[in-house]
N, C-alpha and C. Protein backbone atom coordinates (compact mmCIF):
# COMPACT_ATOMS: atom_id res chain seq x y z
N UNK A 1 0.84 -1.17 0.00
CA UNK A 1 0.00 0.00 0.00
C UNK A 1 0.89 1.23 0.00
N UNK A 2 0.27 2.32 -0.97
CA UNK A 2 1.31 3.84 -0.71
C UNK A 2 0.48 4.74 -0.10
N UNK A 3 1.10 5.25 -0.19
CA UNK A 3 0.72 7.32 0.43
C UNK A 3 -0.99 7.60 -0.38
N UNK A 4 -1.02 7.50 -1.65
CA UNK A 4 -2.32 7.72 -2.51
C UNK A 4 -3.46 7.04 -2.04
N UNK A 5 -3.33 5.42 -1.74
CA UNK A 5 -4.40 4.86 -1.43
C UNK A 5 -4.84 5.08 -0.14
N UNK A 6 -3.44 5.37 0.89
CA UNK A 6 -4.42 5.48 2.40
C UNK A 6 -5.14 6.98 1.88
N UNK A 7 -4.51 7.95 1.43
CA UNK A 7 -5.80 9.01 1.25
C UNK A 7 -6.81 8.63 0.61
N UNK A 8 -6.77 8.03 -0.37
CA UNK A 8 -8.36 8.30 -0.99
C UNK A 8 -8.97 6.74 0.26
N UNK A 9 -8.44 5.91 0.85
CA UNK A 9 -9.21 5.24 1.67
C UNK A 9 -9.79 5.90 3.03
N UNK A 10 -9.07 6.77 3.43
CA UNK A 10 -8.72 7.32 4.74
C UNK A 10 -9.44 8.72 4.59
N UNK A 11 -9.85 8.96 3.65
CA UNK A 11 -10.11 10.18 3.32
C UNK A 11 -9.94 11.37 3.53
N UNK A 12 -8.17 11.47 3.49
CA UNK A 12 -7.29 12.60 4.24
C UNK A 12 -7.02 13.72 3.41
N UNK A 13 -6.81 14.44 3.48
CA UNK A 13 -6.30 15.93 2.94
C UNK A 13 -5.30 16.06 2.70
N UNK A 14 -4.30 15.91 1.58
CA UNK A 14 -3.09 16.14 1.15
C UNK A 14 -2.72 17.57 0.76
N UNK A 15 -1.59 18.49 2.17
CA UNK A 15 -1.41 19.52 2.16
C UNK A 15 -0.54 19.83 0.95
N UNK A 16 0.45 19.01 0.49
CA UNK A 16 1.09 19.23 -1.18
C UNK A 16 1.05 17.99 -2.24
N UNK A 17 2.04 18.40 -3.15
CA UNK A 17 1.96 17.03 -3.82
C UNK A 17 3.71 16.42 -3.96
N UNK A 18 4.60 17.01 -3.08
CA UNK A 18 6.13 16.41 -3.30
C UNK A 18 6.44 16.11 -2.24
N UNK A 19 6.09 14.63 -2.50
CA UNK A 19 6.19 13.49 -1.81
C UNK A 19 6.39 11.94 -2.32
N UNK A 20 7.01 11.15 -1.91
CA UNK A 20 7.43 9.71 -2.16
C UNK A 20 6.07 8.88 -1.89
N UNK A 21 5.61 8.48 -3.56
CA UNK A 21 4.22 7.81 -2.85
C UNK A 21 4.42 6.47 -2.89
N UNK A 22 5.86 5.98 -2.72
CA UNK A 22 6.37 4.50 -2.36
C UNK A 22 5.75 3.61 -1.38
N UNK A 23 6.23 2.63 -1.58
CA UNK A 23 5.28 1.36 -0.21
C UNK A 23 5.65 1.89 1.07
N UNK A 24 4.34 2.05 1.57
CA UNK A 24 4.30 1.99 3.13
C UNK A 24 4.89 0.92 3.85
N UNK A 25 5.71 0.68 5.00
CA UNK A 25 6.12 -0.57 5.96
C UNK A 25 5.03 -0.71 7.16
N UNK A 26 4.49 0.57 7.60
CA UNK A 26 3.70 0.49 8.77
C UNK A 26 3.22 1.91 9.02
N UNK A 27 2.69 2.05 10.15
CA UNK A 27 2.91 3.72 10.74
C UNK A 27 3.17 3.34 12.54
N UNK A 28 3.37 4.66 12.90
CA UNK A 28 3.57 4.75 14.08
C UNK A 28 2.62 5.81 14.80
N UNK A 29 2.25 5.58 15.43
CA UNK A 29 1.42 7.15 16.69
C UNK A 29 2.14 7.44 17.89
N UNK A 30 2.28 8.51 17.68
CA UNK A 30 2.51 8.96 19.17
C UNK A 30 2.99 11.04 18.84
N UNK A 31 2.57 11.07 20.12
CA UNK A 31 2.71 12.65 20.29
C UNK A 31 4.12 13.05 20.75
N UNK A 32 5.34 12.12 21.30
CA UNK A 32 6.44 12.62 21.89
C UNK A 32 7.18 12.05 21.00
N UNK A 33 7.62 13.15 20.60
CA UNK A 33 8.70 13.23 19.00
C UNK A 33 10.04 12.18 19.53
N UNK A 34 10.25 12.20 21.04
CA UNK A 34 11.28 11.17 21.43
C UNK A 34 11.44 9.67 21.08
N UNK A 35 9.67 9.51 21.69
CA UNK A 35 9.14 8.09 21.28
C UNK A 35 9.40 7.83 20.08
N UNK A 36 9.37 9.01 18.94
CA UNK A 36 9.24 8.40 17.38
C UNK A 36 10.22 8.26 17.19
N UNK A 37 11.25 8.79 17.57
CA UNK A 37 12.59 8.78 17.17
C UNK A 37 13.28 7.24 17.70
N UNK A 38 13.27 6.63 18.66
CA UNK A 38 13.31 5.57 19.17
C UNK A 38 12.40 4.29 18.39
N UNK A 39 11.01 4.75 17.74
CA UNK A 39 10.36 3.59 17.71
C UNK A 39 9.99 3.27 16.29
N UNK A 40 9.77 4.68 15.65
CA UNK A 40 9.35 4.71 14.51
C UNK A 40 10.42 3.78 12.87
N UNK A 41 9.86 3.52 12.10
CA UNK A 41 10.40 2.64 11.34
C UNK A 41 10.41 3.51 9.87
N UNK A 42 11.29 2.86 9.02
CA UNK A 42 11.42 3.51 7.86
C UNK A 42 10.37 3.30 7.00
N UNK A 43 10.51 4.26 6.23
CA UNK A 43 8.85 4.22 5.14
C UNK A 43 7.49 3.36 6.09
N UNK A 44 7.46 4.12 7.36
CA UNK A 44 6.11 4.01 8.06
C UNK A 44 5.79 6.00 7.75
N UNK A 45 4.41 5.78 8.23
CA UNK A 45 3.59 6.97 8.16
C UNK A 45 3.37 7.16 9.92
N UNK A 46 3.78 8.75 9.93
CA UNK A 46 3.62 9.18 11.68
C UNK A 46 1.99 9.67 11.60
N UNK A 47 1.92 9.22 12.93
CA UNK A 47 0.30 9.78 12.93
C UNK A 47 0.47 10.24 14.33
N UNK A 48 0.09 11.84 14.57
CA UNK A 48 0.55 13.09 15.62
C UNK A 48 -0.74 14.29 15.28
N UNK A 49 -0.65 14.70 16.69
CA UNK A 49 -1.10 16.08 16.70
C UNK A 49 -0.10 17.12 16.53
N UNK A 50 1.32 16.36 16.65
CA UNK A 50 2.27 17.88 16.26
C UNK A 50 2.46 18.46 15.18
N UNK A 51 1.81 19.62 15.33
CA UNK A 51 1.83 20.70 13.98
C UNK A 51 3.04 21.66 13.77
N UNK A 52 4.48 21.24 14.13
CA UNK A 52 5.69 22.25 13.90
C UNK A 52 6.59 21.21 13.22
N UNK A 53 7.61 22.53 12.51
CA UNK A 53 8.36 22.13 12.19
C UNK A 53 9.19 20.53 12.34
N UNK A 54 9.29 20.91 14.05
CA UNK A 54 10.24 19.63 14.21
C UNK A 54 9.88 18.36 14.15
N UNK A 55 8.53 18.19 13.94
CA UNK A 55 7.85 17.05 13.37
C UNK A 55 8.55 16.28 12.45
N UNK A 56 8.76 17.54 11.37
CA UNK A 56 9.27 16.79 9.93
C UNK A 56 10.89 16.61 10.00
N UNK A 57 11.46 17.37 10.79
CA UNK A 57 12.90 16.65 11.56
C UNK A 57 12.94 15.51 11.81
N UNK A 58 11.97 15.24 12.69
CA UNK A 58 12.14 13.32 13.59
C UNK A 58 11.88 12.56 12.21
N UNK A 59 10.45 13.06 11.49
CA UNK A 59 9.90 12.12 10.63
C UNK A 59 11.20 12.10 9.32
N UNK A 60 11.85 12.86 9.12
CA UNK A 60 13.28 12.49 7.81
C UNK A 60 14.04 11.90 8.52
N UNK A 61 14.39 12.19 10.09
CA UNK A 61 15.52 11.46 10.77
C UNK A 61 15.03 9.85 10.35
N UNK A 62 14.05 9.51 10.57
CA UNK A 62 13.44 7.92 10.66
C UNK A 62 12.98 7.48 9.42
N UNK A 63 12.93 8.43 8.51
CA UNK A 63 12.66 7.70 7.25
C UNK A 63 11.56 7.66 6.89
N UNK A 64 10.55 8.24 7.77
CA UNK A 64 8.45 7.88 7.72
C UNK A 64 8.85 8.94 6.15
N UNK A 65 7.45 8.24 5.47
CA UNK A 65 7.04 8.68 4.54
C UNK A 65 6.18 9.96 4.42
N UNK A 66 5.45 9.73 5.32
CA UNK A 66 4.08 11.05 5.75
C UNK A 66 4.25 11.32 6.96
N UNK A 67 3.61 11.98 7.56
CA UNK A 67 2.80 12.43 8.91
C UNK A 67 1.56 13.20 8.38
N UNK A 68 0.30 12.03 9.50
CA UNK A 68 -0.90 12.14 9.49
C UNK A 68 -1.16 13.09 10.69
N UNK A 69 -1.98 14.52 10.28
CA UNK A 69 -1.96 15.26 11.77
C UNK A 69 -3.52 15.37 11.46
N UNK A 70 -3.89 14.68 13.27
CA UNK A 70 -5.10 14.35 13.83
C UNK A 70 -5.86 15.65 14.27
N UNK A 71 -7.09 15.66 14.10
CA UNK A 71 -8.11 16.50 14.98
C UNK A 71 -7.97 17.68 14.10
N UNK A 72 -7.51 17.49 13.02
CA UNK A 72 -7.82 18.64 11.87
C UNK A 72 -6.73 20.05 12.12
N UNK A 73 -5.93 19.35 13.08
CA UNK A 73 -5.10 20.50 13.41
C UNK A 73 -4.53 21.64 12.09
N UNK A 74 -4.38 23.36 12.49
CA UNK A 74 -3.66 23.63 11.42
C UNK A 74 -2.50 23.46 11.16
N UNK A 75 -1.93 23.51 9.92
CA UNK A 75 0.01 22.99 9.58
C UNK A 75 0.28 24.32 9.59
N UNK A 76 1.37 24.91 9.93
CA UNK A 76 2.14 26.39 10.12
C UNK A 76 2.73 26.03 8.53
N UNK A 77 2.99 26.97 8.16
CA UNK A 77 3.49 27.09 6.86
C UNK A 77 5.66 26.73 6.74
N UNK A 78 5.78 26.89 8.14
CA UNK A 78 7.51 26.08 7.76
C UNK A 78 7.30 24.56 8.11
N UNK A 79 6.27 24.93 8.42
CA UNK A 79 6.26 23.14 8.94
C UNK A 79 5.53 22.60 7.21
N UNK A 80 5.31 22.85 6.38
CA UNK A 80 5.25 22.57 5.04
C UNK A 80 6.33 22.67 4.33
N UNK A 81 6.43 23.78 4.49
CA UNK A 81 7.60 24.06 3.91
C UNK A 81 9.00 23.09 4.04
N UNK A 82 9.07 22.64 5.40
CA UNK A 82 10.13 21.44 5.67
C UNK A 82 9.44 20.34 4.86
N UNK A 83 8.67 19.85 5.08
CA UNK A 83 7.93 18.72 4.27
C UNK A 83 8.07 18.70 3.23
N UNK A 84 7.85 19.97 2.27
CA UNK A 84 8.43 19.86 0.80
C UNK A 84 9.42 19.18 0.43
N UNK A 85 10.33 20.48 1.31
CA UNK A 85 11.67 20.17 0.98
C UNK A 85 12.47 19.10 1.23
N UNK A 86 11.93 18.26 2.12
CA UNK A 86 12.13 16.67 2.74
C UNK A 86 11.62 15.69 1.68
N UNK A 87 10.38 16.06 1.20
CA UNK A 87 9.78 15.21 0.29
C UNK A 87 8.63 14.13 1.33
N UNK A 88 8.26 14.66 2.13
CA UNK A 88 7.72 13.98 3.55
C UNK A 88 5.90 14.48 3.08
N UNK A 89 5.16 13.63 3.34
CA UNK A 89 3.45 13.98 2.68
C UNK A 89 3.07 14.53 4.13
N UNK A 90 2.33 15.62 3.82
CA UNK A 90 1.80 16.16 5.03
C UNK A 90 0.36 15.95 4.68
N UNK A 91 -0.11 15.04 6.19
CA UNK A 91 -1.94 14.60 5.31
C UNK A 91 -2.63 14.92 6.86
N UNK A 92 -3.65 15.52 6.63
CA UNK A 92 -4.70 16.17 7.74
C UNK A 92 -5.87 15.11 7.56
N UNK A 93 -5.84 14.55 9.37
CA UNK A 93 -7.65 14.17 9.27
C UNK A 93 -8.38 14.97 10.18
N UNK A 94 -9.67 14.46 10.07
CA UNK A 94 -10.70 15.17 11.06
C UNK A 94 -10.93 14.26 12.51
N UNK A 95 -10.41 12.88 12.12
CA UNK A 95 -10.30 12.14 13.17
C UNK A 95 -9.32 12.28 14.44
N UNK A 96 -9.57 11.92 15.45
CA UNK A 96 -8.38 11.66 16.30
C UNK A 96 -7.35 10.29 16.25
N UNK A 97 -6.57 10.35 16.89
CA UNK A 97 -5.28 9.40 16.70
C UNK A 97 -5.93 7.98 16.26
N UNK A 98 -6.92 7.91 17.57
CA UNK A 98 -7.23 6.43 18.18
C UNK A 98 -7.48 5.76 16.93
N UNK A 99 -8.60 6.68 16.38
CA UNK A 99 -9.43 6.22 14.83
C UNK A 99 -8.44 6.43 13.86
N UNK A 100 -7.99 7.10 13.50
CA UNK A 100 -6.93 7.01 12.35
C UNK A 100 -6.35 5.76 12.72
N UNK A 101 -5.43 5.84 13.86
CA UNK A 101 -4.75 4.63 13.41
C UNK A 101 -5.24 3.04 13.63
N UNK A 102 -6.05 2.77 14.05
CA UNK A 102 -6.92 1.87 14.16
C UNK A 102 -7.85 1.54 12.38
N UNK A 103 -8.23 2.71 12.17
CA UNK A 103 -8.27 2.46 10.57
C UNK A 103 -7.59 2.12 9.43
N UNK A 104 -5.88 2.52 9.87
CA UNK A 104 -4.81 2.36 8.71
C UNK A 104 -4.53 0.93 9.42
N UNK A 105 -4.04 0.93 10.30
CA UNK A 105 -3.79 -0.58 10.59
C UNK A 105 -4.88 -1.97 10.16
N UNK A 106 -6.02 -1.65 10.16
CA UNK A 106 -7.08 -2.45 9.09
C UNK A 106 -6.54 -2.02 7.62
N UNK A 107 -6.28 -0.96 7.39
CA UNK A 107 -6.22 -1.39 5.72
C UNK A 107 -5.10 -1.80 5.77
N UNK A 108 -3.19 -1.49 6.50
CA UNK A 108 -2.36 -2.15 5.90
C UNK A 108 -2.14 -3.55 6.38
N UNK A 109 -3.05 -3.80 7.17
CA UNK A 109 -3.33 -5.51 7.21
C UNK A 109 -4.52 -6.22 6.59
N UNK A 110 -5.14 -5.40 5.51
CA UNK A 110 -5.66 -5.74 4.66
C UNK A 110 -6.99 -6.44 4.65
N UNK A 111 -7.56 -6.12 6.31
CA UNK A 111 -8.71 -6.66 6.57
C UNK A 111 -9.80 -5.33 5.95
């Protein structure tokens, strides 16, 4: 599964379009950028309420493909702007964590 299908399944909001819409491995959740940095896996998708910059720091340090930001939060415009320039998908839901990721984990296990 890539970046394209969890949006149009997930029905997320893709803040640009330069991004790697390569195979997903997994995703990860969590709100403490420490945790991700420790836990998170390469070409997984972060799923966070953090809307800054340093989001897209941890998420290139680790290799995630996207970060999914929950509860419709707004994206600050360097915090896109890093994402561009990373090549990192910045995708907005209206859901919270629990449901997002409880939903992607059904589709990338394919139930």
């Amino acid at each position: 599964m890539n970046i394209s299908q969890v949006i149009s399944q997930l029905q997320l909001q893709s803040l640009h379009d330069c991004w790697d819409d390569g195979p997903l491995s997994g995703a990860y959740t969590s709100d403490l950028m420490s945790d991700v940095m420790a836990h998170a896996k390469e070409a997984d998708l972060l799923i966070t309420i953090q809307s800054h910059k340093n989001t897209i720091a941890v998420a290139t340090l680790v290799g995630a493909r996207g970060v999914i930001v929950c509860n419709n939060r707004p994206v600050p415009e360097d915090m896109l702007a890093a994402a561009r320039q990373e090549n990192i998908a910045i995708l907005v839901s209206r859901e919270d964590q629990f449901s997002v990721s409880g939903r992607l984990y059904n589709l990338l296990r394919g139930e």
